[in-house]
Protein backbone atom coordinates (compact mmCIF):
# COMPACT_ATOMS: atom_id res chain seq x y z
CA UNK A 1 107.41 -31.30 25.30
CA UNK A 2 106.07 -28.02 26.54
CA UNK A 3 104.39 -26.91 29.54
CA UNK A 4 101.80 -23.92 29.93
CA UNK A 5 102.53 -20.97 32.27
CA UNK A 6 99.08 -21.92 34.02
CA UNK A 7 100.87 -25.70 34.95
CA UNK A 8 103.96 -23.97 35.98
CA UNK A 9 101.44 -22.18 38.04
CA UNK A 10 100.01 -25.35 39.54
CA UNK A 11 103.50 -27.02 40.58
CA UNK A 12 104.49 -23.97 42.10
CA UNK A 13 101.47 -23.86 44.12
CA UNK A 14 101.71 -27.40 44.86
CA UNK A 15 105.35 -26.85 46.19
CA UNK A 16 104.12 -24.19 48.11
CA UNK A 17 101.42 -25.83 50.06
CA UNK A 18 104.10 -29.13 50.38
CA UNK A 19 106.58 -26.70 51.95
CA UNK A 20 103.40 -25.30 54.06
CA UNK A 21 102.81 -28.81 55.20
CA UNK A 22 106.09 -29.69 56.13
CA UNK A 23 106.82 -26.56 58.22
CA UNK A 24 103.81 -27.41 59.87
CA UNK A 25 104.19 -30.96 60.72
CA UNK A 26 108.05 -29.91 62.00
CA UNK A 27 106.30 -27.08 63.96
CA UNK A 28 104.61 -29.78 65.62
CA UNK A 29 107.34 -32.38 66.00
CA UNK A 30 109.27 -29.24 67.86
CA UNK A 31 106.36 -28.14 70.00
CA UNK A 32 106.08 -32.00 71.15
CA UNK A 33 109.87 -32.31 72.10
CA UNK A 34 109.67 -28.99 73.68
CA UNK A 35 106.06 -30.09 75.76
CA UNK A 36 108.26 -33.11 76.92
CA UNK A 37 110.88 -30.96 78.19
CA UNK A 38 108.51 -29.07 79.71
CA UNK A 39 106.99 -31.82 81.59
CA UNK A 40 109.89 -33.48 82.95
CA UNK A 41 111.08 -29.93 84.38
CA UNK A 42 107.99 -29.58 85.47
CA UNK A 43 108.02 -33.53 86.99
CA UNK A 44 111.39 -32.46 88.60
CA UNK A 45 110.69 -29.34 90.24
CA UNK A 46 107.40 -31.14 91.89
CA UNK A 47 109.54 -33.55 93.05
CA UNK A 48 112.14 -31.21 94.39
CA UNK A 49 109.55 -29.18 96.05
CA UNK A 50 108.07 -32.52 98.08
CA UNK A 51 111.48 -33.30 98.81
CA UNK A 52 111.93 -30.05 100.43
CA UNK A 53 108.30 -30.19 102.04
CA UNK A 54 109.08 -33.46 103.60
CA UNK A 55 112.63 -32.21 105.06
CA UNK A 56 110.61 -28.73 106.45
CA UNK A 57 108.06 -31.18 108.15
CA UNK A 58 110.68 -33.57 109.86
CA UNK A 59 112.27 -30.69 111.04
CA UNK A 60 108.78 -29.30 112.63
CA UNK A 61 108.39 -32.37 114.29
CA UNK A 62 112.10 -32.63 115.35
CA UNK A 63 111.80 -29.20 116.80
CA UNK A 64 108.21 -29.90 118.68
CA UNK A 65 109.47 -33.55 119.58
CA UNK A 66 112.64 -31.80 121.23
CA UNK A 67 110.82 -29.23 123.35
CA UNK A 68 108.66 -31.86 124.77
CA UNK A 69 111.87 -33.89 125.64
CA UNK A 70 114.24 -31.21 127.05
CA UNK A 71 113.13 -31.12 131.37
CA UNK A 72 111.28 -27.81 132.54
């Protein structure tokens, strides 16, 4: 059985665009796990960041709770 140049053509272009499509869809598998990384850094630092707003604050009101407190 022979085959023409012009089907050899075809399959290699067919290969071709299946390779295309499969760097594409893992393109998009690794932007997806790097987005999730993203967003739980992201998730931690905000929480880090209230963490640290809520220790400034109680020490505000520590400080203006203690000048009130401490006799003239």
């Amino acid at each position: 059985m022979r085959t023409s140049k012009a089907n050899l053509g075809w399959t290699t272009k067919q290969e071709n665009r299946m390779a295309n499509f499969q760097a594409v869809v893992h393109a998009r598998q690794e932007a997806k796990r790097e987005l999730s990384t993203l967003r739980e850094t992201v998730r931690i630092l905000a929480e880090q960041r209230a963490q640290e707003k809520k220790e400034q604050d109680a020490g505000k009101d520590g400080q203006q709770h203690g000048h009130v407190n401490q006799p003239a």
